[in-house]
C-alpha atoms as a PDB file:
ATOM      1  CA  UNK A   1       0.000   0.000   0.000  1.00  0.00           C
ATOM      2  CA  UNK A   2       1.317   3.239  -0.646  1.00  0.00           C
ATOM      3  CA  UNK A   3       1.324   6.187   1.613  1.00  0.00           C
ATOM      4  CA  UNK A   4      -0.641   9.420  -0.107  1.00  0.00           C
ATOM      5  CA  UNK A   5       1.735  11.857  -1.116  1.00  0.00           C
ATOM      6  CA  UNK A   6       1.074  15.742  -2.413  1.00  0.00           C
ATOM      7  CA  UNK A   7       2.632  17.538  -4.553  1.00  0.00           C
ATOM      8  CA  UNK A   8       3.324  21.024  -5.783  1.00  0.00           C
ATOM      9  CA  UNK A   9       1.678  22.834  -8.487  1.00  0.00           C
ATOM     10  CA  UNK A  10       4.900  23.419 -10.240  1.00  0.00           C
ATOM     11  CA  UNK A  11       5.407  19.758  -9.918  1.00  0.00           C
ATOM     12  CA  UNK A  12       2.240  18.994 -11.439  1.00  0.00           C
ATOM     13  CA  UNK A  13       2.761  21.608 -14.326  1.00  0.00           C
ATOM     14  CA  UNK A  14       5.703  19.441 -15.180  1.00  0.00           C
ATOM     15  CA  UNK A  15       4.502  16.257 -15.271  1.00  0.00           C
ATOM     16  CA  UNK A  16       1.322  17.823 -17.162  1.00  0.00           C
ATOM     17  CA  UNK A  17       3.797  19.681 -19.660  1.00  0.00           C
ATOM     18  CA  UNK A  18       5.899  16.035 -20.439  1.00  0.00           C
ATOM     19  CA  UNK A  19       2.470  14.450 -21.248  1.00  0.00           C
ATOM     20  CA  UNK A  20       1.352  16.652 -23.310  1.00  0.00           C
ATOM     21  CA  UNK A  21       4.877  17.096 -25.125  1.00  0.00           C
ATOM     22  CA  UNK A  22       3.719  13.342 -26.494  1.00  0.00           C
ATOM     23  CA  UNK A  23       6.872  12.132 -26.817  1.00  0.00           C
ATOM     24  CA  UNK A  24       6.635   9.697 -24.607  1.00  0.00           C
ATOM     25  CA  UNK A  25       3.266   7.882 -23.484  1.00  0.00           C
ATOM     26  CA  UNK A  26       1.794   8.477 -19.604  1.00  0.00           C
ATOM     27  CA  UNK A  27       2.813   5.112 -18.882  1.00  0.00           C
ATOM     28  CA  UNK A  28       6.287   5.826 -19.593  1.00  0.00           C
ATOM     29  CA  UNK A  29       6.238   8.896 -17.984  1.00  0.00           C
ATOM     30  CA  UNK A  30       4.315   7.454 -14.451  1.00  0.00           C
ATOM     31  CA  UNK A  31       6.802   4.714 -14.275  1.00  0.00           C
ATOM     32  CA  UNK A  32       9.627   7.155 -14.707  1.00  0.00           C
ATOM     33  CA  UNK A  33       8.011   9.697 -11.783  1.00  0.00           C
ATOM     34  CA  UNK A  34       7.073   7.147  -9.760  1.00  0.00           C
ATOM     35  CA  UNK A  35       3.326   7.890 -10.225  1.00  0.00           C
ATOM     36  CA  UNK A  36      -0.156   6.127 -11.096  1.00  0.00           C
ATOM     37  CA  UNK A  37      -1.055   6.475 -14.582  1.00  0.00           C
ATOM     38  CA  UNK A  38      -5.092   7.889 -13.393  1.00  0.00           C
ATOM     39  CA  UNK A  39      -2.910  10.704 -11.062  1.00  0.00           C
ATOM     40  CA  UNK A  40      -1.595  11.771 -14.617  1.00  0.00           C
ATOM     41  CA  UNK A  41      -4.444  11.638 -16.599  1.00  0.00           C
ATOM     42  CA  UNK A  42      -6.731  13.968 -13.706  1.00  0.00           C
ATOM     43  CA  UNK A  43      -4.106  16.063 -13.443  1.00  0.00           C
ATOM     44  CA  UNK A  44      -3.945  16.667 -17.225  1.00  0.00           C
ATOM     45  CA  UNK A  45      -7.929  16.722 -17.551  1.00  0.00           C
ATOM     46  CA  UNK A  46      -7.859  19.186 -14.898  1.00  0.00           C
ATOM     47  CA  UNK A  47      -5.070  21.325 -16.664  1.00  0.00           C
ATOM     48  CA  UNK A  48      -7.485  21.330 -19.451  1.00  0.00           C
ATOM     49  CA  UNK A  49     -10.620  22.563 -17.578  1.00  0.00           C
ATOM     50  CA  UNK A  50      -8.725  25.176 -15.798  1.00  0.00           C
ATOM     51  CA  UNK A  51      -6.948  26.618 -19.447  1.00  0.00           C
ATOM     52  CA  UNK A  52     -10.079  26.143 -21.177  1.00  0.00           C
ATOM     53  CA  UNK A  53      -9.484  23.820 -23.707  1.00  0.00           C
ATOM     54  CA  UNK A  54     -11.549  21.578 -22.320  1.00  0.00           C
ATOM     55  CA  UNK A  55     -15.584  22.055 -21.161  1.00  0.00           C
ATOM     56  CA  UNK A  56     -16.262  21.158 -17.636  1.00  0.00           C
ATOM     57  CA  UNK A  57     -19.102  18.401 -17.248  1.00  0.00           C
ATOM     58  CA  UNK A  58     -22.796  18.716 -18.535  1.00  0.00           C
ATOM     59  CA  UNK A  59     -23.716  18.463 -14.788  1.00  0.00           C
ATOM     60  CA  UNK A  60     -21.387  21.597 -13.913  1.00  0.00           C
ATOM     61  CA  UNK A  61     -22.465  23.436 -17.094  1.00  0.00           C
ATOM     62  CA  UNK A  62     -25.814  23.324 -15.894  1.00  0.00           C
ATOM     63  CA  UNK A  63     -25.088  24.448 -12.749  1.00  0.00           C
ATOM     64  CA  UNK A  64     -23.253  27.327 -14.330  1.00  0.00           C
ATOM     65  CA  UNK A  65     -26.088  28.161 -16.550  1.00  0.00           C
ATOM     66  CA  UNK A  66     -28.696  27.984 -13.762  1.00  0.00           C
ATOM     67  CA  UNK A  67     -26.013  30.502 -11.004  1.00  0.00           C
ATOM     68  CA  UNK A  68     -26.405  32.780 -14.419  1.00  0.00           C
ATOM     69  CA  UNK A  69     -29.643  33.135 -14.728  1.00  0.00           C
ATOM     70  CA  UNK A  70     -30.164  33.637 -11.361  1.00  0.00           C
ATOM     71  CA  UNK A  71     -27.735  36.126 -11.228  1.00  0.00           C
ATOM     72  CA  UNK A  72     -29.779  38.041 -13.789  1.00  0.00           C
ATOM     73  CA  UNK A  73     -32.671  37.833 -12.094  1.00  0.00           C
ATOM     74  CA  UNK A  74     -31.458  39.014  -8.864  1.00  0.00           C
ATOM     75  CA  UNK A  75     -29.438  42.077 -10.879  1.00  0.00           C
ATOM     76  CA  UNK A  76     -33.054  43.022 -12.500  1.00  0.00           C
ATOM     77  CA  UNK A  77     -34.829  42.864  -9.104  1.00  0.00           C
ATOM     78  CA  UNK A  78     -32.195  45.218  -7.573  1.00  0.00           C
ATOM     79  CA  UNK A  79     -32.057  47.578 -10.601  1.00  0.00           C
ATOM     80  CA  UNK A  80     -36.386  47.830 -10.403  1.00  0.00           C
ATOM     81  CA  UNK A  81     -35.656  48.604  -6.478  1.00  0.00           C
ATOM     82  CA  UNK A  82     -32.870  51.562  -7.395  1.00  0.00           C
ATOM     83  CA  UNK A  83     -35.449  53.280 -10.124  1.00  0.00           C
ATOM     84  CA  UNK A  84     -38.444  53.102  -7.811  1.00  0.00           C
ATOM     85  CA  UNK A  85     -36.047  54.898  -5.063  1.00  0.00           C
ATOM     86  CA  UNK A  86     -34.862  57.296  -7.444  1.00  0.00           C
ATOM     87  CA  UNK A  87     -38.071  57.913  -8.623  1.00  0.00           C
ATOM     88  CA  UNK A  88     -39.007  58.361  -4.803  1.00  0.00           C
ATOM     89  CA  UNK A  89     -36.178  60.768  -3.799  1.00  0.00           C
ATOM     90  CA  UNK A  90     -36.305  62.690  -6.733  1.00  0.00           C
ATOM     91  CA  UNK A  91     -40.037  64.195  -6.052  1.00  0.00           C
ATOM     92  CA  UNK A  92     -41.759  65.087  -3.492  1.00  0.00           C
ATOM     93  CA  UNK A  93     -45.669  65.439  -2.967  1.00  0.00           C
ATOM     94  CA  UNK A  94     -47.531  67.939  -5.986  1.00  0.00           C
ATOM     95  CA  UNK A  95     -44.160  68.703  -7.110  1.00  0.00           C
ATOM     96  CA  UNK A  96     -43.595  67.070 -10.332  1.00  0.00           C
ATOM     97  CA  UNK A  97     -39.868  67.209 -11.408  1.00  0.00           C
ATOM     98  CA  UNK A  98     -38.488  66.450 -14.703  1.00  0.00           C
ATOM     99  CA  UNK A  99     -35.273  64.511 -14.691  1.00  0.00           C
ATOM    100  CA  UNK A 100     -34.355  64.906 -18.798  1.00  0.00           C
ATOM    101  CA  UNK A 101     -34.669  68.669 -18.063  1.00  0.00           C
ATOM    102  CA  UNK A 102     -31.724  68.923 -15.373  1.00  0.00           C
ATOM    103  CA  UNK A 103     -34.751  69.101 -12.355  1.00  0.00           C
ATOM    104  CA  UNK A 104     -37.004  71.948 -13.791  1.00  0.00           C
ATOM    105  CA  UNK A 105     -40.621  71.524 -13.464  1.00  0.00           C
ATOM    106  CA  UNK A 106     -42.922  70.798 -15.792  1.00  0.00           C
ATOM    107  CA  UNK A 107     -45.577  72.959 -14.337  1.00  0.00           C
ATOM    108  CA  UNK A 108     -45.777  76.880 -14.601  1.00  0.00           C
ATOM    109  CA  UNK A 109     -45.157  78.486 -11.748  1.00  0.00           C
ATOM    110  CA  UNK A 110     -43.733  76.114  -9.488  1.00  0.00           C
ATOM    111  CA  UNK A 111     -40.068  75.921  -8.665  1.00  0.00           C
ATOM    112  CA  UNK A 112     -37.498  73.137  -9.122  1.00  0.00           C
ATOM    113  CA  UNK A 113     -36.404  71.185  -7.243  1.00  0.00           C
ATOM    114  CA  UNK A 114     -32.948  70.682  -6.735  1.00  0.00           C
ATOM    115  CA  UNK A 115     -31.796  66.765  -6.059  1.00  0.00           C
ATOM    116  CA  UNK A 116     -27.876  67.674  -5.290  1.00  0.00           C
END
């Protein structure tokens, strides 16, 4: 039985770098590290994942796509909350106020109303 060793990131760069180098097969090159050939092959997979040339797992994709949309939602919610505040603060009662026209009113005769 062996005893469960870890190992640096550099070190696994390296072993993931002579693997993918192909000149020599990940047998070769687990025999030569003293490694098992499945601790190679993760380690690559998982090289892949993390630089992108590989897509994670359908089941992590739709996790992905599921955080997303609820992100959205959650960003629209909070955006509808910030105009109806704005849209609070920036008039008060039977004054209307006219944000496109830098605060002026749009009634005669009343003053603006200054939101600074």
């Amino acid at each position: 039985m062996r005893v469960r060793r870890s190992f640096t990131p550099e070190f696994k760069a390296e072993v993931v770098a002579l693997a993918r180098r192909g000149d020599r097969s990940i047998g070769q090159i687990s025999q030569d590290m003293d490694l098992v050939e499945s601790v190679i092959r993760r380690w690559v997979a998982q090289a892949d994942v993390d630089e992108g040339r590989r897509p994670t797992t359908s089941t992590e994709q739709e996790e992905i796509m599921a955080l997303r949309k609820r992100g959205a939602r959650v960003l629209e919610e909070e955006r509808e909350i910030l105009k109806k505040a704005a849209r609070f603060f920036a008039t008060r009662p039977g004054e209307p106020v006219s944000v496109h026209r830098g605060g002026e009113t749009d009634a005669p005769g009343q003053s603006a109303v200054s939101c600074a």
